[in-house]
Protein backbone atom coordinates (compact mmCIF):
# COMPACT_ATOMS: atom_id res chain seq x y z
CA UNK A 1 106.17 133.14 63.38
CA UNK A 2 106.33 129.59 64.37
CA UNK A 3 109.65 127.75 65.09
CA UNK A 4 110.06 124.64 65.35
CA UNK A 5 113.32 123.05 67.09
CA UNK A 6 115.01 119.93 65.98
CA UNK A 7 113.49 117.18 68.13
CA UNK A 8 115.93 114.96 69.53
CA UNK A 9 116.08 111.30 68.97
CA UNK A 10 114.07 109.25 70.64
CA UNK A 11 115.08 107.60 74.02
CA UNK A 12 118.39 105.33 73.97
CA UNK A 13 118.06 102.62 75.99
CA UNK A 14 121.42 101.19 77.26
CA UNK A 15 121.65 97.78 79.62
CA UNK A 16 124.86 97.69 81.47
CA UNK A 17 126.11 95.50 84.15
CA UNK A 18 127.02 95.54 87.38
CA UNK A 19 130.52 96.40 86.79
CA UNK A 20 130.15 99.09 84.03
CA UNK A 21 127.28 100.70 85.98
CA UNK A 22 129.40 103.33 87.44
CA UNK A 23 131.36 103.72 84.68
CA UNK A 24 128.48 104.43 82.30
CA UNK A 25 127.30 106.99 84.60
CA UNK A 26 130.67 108.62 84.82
CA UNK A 27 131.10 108.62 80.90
CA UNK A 28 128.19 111.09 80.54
CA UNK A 29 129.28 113.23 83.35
CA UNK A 30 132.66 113.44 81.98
CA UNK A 31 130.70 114.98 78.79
CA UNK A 32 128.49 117.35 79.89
CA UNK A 33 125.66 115.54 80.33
CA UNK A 34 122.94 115.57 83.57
CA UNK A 35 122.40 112.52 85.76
CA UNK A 36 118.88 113.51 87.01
CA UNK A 37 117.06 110.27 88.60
CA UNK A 38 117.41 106.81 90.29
CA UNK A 39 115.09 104.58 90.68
CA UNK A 40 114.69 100.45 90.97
CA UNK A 41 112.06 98.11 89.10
CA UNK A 42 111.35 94.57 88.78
CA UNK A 43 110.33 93.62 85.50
CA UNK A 44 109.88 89.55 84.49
CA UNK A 45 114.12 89.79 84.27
CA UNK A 46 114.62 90.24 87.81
CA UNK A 47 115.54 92.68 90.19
CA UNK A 48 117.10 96.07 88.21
CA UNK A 49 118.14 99.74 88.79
CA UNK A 50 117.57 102.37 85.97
CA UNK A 51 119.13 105.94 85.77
CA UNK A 52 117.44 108.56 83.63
CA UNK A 53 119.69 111.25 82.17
CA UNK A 54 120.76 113.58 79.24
CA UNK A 55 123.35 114.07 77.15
CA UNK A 56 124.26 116.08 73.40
CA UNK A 57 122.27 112.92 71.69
CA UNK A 58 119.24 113.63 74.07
CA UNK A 59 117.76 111.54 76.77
CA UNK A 60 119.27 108.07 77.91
CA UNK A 61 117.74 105.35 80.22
CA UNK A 62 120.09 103.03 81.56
CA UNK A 63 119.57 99.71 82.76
CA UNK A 64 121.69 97.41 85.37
CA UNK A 65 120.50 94.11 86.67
CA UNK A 66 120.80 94.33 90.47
CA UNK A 67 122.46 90.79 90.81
CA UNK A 68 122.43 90.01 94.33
CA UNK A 69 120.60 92.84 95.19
CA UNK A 70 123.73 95.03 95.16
CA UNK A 71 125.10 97.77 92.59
CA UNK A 72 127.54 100.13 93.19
CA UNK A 73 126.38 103.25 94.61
CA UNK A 74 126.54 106.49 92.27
CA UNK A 75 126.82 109.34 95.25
CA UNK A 76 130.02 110.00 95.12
CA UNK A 77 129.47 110.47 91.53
CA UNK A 78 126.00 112.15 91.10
CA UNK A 79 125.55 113.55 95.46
CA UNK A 80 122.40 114.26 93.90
CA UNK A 81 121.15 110.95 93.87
CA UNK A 82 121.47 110.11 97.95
CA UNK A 83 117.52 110.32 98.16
CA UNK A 84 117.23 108.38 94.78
CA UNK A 85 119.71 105.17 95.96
CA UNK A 86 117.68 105.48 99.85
CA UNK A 87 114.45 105.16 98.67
CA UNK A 88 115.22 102.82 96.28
CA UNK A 89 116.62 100.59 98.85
CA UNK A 90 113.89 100.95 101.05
CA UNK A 91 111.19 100.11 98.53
CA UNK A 92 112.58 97.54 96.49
CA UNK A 93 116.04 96.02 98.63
CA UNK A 94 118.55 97.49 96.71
CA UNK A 95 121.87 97.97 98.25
CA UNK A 96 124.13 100.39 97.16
CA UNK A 97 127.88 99.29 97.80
CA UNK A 98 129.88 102.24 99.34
CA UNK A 99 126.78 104.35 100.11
CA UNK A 100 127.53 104.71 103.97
CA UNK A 101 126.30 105.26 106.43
CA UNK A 102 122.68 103.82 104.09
CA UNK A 103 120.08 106.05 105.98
CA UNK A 104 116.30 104.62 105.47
CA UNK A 105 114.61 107.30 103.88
CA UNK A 106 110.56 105.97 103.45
CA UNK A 107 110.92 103.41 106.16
CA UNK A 108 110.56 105.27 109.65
CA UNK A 109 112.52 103.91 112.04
CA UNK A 110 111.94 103.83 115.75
CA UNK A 111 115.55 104.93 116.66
CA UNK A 112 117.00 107.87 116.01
CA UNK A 113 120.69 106.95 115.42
CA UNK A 114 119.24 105.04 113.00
CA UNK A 115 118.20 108.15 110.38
CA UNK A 116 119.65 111.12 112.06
CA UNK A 117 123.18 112.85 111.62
CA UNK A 118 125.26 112.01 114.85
CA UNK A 119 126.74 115.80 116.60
CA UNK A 120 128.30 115.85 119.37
CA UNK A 121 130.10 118.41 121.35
CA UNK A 122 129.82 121.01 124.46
CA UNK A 123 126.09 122.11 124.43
CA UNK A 124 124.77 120.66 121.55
CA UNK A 125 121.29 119.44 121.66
CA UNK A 126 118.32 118.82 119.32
CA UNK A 127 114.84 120.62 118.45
CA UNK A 128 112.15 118.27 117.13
CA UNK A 129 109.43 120.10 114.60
CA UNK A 130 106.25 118.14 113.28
CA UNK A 131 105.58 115.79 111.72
CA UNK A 132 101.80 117.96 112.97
CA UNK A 133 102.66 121.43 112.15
CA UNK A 134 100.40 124.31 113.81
CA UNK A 135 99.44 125.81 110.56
CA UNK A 136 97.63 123.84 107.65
CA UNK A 137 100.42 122.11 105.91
CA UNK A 138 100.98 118.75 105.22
CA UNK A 139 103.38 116.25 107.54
CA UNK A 140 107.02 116.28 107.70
CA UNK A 141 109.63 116.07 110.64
CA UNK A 142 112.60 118.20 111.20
CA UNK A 143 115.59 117.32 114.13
CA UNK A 144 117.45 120.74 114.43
CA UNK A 145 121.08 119.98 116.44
CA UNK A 146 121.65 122.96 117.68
CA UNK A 147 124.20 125.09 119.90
CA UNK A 148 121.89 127.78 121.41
CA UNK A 149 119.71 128.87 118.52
CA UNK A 150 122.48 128.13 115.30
CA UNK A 151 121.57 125.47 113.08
CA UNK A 152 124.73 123.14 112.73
CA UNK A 153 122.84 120.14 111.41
CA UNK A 154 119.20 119.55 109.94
CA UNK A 155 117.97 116.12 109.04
CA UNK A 156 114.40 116.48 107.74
CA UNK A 157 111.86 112.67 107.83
CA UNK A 158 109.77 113.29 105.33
CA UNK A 159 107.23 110.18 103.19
CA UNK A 160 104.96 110.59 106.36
CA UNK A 161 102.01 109.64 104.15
CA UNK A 162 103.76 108.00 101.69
CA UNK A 163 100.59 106.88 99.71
CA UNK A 164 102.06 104.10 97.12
CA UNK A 165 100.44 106.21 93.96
CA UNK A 166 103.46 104.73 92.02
CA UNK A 167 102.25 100.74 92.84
CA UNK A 168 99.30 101.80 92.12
CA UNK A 169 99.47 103.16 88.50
CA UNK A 170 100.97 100.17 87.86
CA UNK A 171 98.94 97.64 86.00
CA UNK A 172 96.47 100.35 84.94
CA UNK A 173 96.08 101.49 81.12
CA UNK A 174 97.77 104.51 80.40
CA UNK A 175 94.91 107.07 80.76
CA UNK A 176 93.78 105.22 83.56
CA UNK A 177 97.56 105.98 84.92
CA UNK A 178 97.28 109.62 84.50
CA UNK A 179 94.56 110.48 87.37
CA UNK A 180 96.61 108.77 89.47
CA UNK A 181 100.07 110.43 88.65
CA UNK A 182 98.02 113.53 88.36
CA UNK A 183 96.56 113.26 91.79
CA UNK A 184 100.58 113.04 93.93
CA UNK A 185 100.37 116.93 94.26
CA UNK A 186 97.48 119.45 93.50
CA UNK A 187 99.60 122.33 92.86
CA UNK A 188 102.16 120.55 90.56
CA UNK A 189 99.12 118.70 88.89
CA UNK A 190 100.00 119.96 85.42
CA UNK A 191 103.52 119.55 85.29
CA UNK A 192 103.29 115.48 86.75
CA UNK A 193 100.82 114.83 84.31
CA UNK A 194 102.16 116.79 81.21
CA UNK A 195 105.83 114.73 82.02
CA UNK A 196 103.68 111.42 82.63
CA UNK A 197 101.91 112.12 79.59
CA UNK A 198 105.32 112.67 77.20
CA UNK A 199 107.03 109.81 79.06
CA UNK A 200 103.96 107.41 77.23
CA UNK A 201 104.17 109.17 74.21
CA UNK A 202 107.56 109.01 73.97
CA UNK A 203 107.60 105.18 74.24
CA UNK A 204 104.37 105.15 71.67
CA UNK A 205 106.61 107.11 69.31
CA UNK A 206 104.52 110.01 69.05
CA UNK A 207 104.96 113.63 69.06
CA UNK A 208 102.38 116.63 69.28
CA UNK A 209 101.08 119.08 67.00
CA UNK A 210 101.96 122.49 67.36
CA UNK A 211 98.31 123.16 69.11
CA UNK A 212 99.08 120.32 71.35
CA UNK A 213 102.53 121.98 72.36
CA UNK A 214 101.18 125.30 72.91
CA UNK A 215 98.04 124.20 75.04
CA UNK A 216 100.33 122.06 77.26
CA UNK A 217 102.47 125.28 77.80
CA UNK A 218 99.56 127.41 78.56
CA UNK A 219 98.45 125.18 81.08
CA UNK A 220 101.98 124.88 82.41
CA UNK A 221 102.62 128.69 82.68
CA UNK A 222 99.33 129.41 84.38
CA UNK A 223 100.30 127.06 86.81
CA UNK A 224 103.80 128.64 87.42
CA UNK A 225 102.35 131.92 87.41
CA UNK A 226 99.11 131.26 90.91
CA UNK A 227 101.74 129.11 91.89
CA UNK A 228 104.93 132.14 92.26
CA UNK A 229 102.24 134.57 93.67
CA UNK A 230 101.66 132.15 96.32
CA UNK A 231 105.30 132.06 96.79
CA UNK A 232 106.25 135.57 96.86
CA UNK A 233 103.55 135.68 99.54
CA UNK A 234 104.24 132.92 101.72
CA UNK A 235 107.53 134.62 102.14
CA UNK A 236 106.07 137.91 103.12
CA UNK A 237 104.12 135.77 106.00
CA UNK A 238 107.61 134.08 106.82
CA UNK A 239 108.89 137.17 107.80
CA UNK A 240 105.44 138.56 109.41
CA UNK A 241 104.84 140.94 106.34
CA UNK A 242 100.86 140.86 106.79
CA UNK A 243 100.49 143.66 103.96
CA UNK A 244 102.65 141.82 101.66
CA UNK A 245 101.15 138.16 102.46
CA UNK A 246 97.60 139.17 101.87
CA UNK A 247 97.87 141.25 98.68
CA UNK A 248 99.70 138.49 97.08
CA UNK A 249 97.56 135.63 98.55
CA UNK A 250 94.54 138.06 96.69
CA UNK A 251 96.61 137.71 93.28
CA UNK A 252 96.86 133.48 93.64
CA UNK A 253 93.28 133.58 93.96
CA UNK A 254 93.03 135.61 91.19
CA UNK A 255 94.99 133.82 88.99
CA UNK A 256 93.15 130.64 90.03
CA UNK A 257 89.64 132.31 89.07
CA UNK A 258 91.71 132.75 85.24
CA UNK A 259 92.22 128.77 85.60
CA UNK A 260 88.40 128.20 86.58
CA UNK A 261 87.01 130.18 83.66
CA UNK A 262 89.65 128.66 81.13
CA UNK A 263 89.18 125.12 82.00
CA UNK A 264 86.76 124.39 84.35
CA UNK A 265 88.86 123.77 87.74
CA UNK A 266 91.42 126.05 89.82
CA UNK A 267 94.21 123.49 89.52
CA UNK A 268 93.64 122.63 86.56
CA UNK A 269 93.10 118.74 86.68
CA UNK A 270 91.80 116.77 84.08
CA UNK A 271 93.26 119.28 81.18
CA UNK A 272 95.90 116.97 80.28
CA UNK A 273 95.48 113.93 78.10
CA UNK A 274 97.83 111.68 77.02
CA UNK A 275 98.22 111.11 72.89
CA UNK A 276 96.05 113.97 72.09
CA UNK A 277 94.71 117.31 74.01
CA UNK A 278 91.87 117.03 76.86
CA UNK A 279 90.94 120.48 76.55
CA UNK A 280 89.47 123.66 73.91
CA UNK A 281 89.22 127.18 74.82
CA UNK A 282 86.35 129.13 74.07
CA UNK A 283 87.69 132.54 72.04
CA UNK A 284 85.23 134.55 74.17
CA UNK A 285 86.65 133.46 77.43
CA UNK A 286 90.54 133.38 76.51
CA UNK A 287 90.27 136.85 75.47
CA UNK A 288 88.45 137.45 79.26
CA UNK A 289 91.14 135.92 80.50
CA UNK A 290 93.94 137.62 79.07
CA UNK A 291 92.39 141.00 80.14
CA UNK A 292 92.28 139.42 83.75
CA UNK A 293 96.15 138.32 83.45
CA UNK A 294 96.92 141.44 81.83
CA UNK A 295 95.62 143.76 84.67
CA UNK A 296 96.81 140.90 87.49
CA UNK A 297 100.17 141.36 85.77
CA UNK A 298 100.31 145.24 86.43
CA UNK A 299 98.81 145.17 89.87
CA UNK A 300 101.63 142.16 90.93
CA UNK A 301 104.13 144.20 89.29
CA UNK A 302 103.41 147.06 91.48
CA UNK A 303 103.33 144.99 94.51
CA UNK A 304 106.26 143.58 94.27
CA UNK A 305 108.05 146.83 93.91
CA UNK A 306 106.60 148.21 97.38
CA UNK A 307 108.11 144.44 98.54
CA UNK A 308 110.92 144.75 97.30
CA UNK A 309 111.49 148.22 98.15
CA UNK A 310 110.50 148.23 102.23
CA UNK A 311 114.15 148.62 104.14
CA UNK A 312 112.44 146.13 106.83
CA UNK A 313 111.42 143.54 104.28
CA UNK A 314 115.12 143.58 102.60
CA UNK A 315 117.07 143.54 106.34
CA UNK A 316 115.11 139.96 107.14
CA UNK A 317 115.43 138.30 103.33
CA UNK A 318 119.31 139.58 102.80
CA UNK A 319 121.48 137.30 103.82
CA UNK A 320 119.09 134.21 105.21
CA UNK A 321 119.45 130.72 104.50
CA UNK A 322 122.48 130.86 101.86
CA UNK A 323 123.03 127.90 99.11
CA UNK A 324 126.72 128.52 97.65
CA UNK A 325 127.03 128.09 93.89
CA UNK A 326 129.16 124.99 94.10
CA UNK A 327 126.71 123.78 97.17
CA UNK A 328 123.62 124.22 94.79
CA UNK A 329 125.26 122.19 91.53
CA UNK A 330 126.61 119.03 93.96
CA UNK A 331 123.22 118.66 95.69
CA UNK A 332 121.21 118.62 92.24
CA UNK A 333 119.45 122.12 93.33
CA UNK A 334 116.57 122.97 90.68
CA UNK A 335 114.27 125.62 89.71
CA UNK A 336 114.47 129.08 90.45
CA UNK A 337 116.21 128.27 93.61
CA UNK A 338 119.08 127.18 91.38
CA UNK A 339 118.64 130.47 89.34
CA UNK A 340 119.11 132.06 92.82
CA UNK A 341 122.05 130.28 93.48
CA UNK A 342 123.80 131.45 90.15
CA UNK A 343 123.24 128.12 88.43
CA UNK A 344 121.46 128.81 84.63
CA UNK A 345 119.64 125.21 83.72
CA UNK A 346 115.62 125.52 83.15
CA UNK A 347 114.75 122.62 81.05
CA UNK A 348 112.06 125.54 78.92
CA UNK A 349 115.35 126.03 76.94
CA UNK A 350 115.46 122.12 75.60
CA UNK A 351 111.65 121.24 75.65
CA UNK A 352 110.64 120.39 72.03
CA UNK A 353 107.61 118.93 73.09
CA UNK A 354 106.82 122.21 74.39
CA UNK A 355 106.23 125.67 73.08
CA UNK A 356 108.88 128.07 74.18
CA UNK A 357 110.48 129.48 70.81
CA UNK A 358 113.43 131.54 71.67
CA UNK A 359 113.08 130.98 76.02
CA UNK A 360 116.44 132.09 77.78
CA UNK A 361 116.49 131.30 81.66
CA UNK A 362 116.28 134.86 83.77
CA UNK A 363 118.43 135.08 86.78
CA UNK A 364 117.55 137.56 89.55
CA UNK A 365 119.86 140.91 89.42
CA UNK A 366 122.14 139.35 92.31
CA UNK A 367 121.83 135.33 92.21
CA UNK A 368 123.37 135.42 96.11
CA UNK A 369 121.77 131.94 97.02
CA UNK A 370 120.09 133.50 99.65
CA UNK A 371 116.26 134.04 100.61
CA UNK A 372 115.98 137.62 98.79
CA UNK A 373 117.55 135.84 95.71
CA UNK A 374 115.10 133.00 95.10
CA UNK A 375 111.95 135.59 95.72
CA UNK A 376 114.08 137.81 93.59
CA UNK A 377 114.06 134.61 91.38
CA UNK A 378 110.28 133.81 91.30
CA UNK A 379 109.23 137.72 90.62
CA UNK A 380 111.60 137.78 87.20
CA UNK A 381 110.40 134.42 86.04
CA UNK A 382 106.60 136.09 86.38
CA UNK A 383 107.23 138.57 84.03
CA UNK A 384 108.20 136.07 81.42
CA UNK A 385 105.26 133.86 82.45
CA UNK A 386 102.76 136.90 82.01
CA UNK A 387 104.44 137.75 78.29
CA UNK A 388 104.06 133.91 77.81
CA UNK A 389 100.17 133.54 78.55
CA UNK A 390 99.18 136.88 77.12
CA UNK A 391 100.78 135.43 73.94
CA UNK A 392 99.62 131.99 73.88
CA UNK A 393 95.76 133.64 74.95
CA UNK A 394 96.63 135.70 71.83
CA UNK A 395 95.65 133.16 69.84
CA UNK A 396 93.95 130.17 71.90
CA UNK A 397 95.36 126.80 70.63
CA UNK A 398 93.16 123.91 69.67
CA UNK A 399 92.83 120.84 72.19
CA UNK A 400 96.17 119.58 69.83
CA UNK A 401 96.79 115.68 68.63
CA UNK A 402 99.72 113.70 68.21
CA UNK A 403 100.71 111.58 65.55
CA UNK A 404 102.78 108.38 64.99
CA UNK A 405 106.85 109.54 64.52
CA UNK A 406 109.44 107.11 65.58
CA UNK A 407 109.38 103.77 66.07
CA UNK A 408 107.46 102.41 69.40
CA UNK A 409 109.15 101.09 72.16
CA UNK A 410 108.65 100.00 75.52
CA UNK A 411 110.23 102.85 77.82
CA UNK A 412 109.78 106.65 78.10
CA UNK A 413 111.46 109.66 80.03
CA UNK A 414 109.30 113.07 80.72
CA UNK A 415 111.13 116.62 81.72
CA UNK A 416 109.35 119.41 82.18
CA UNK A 417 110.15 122.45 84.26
CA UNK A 418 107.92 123.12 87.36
CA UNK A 419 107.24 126.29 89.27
CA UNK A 420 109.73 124.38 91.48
CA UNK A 421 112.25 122.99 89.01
CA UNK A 422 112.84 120.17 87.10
CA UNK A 423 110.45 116.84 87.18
CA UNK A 424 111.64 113.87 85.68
CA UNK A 425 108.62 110.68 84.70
CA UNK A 426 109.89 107.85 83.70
CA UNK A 427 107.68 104.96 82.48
CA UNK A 428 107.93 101.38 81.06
CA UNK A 429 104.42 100.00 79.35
CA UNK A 430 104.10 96.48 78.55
CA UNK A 431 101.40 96.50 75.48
CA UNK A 432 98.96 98.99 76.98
CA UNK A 433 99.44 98.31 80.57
CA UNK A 434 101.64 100.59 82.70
CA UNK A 435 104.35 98.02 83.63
CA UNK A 436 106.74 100.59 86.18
CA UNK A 437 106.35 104.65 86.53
CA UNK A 438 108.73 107.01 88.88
CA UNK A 439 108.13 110.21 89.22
CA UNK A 440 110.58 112.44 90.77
CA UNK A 441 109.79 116.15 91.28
CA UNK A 442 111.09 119.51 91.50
CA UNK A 443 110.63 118.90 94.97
CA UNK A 444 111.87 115.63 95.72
CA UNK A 445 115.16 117.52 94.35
CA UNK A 446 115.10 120.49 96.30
CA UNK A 447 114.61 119.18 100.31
CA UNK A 448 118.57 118.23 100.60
CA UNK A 449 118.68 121.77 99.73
CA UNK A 450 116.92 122.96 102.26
CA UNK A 451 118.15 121.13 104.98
CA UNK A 452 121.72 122.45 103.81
CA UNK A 453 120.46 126.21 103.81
CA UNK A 454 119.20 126.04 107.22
CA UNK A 455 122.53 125.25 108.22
CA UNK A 456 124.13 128.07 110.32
CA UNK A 457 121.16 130.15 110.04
CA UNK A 458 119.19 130.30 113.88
CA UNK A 459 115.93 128.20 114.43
CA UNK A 460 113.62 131.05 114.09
CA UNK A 461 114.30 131.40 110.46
CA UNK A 462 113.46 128.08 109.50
CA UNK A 463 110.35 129.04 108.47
CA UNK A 464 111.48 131.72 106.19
CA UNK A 465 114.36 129.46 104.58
CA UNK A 466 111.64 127.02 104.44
CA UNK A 467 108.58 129.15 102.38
CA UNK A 468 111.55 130.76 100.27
CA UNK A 469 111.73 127.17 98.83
CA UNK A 470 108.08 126.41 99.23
CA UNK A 471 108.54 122.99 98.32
CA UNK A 472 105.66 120.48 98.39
CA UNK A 473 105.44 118.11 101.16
CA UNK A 474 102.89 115.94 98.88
CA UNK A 475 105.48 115.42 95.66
CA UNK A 476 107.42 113.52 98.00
CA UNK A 477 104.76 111.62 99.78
CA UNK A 478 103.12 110.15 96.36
């Protein structure tokens, strides 16, 4: 049966000023509605700030002129956007009156008052870890202060290879934009590009076919699905679970062989176009394929009950790195590390564009906030990924079009849901030139919530806190 929800209108775009900045912000709080990204621009106008977020009409781009540089800061307001109103100042000079103390969060300063939390008392001292890690994972710094081994303070330095993809998108035609959106993070390559790629449409006025809707969301759950396997077993190897790490780094690779024969690469790049599909299925291999899923779903399933079932296992993931409730909705936590946390938002349940008929978030069996929660978190959301792919392989889509709807604009906001949460695109073209793009990730959300989860845990299960979030060093470096 095909269902069809009511799209929402298309993109409101509201300019503000300076003084009713704040106060448009606080309007859609008041109502229900979800701040979810800051970012600055500087369009032929002059210097300005936009803020992306929803409300019962749909989504809303708002736009301030940054007279003098300055705007009034939106943290104590949104606390989610503290990463959004740094980076924006170091990038583009934006200063954010009553954000204090105004931390540089790209720029990487020499002193470390000048970026780190200042603790002081009777035996506190600091651990520095990375930027160079000892295992094979990208760069990022972490300053533990520390009394013995507890955590009571964590300030992570990440944008060590900050690589400018942003600047350089810009000025490029739209599908020229894509392979370079695509390219900020290999294992998030289909969400970026399938929320760069409705952000353009969006502004184009156009909306996909059903086929369209259900490839993108076959290519979007197979990369949830390698991508929670990994999880699960970067976990086990956080804890020094060799049995568990190995089985379920067997079932990524699996599921990445399912990715190869579908569509020609394991992460899946290049199968997203933008204003029509980049990719067909052959009927002979999708029905391979969903005999591979189909018996990689039962042998996970089985797996994951001996994991979750080993006393040892449960006595190190119990009770780790807790995010409170309340902690989790004032930092802007996303994914199913909000799940984990209690909190019920997975933008599958509003995602027109999208195939997912009927979708209701899953919550683990105890949403505790704590390390067994958000693996807890990832091995429910499988099951509904497996059901989702077997259906969708069921009947392989066509490559999918789109066709001319509302009335073309200039600006466009992408939100899709990633293995890791909610990523937000937001684009301006000028003609068909890319004029501004920000991309902010599931990722780029969750490290504030990570640092706070570490707190007054010990050192030694940093790592564990740490792969329970499994975040991506290289959405944040882009």
């Amino acid at each position: 049966m095909t269902v069809r929800p009511d799209p929402p209108a298309s993109l409101r775009v509201i300019d503000v000023d300076p003084r009713g900045f704040r106060a448009a912000v606080e309007r859609i709080a008041d109502a229900g509605g979800r701040v979810q990204a800051l970012f600055a621009a500087h369009p032929g106008t002059g210097l300005e700030v936009r803020c992306a977020a929803t409300d019962g009409d749909g989504d809303v781009l708002l736009r301030c002129p940054a007279a003098g540089a300055t705007v009034d800061s939106l943290v104590g307001l949104v606390p989610a956007l503290g990463w959004d109103e740094r980076e924006a100042r170091d990038l583009y000079g934006v200063t954010f009156a009553g954000h204090s103390p105004h931390r540089p969060l790209v720029h990487r300063p020499a002193g470390l008052a000048e970026w780190t939390t200042p603790v002081h008392g009777e035996d506190v001292h600091q651990v520095a870890v990375g930027p160079i890690h000892a295992g094979v994972i990208e760069s990022g710094h972490f300053r533990f202060h520390v009394v013995g081994e507890r955590v009571l303070k964590l300030d992570p330095q990440l944008f060590s290879k900050h690589r400018g993809l942003e600047r350089t998108a810009e000025g490029r035609a739209p599908g020229q934009a894509r392979a370079v959106i695509q390219r900020a993070c290999a294992a998030c390559a289909v969400t970026n590009t399938v929320a760069y790629a409705q952000a353009v449409e969006q502004s184009r006025g156009l909306w996909p076919d059903d086929d369209l809707r259900r490839m993108r969301t076959l290519l979007l759950e197979l990369e949830r699905m390698y991508n929670h396997l990994n999880d699960i077993g970067a976990v086990c190897a956080g804890i020094g679970f060799a049995a568990g790490t190995m089985i379920f780094a067997a079932f990524k690779e699996r599921a990445q062989r399912v990715n190869m024969g579908l569509f020609g690469h394991r992460f899946l790049f290049d199968a997203v176009g933008v204003g029509a599909g980049a990719a067909a299925l052959d009927r002979d291999e999708a029905a391979r394929a969903r005999g591979d899923v189909d018996d990689l779903r039962r042998d996970a399933l089985r797996a994951w009950r001996q994991v979750l079932f080993d006393a040892s296992v449960r006595d190190r993931l119990v009770g780790a790195g807790p995010l409170p409730t309340a902690v989790a909705a004032r930092l802007g936590t996303v994914g199913p590390q909000a799940r984990a946390s209690g909190l019920t938002h997975d933008v599958r349940e509003e995602s027109p564009r999208l195939w997912y008929p009927g979708f209701r978030a899953a919550l683990p069996p105890e949403p505790a906030g704590d390390v067994a929660a958000r693996v807890e978190a990832r091995a429910v959301e499988l099951e509904a990924t497996f059901a989702i792919v077997d259906d969708l392989l069921a009947d392989p889509p066509g490559p999918g079009a789109t066709t001319a709807r509302d009335p073309a604009g200039r600006f466009g906001v992408g939100r899709v849901e990633s293995p890791r949460g909610e990523t937000i695109c937001a684009v301006e073209l000028d003609g068909d030139t890319v004029a501004r793009v920000h991309l902010r990730t599931g990722s780029y959300a969750n490290w504030p919530s990570v640092a706070r989860a570490a707190e007054g845990g010990i050192v030694p299960d940093f790592p564990l806190i740490n792969k329970s979030f499994e975040l991506c060093y290289a959405c944040v470096d882009r």
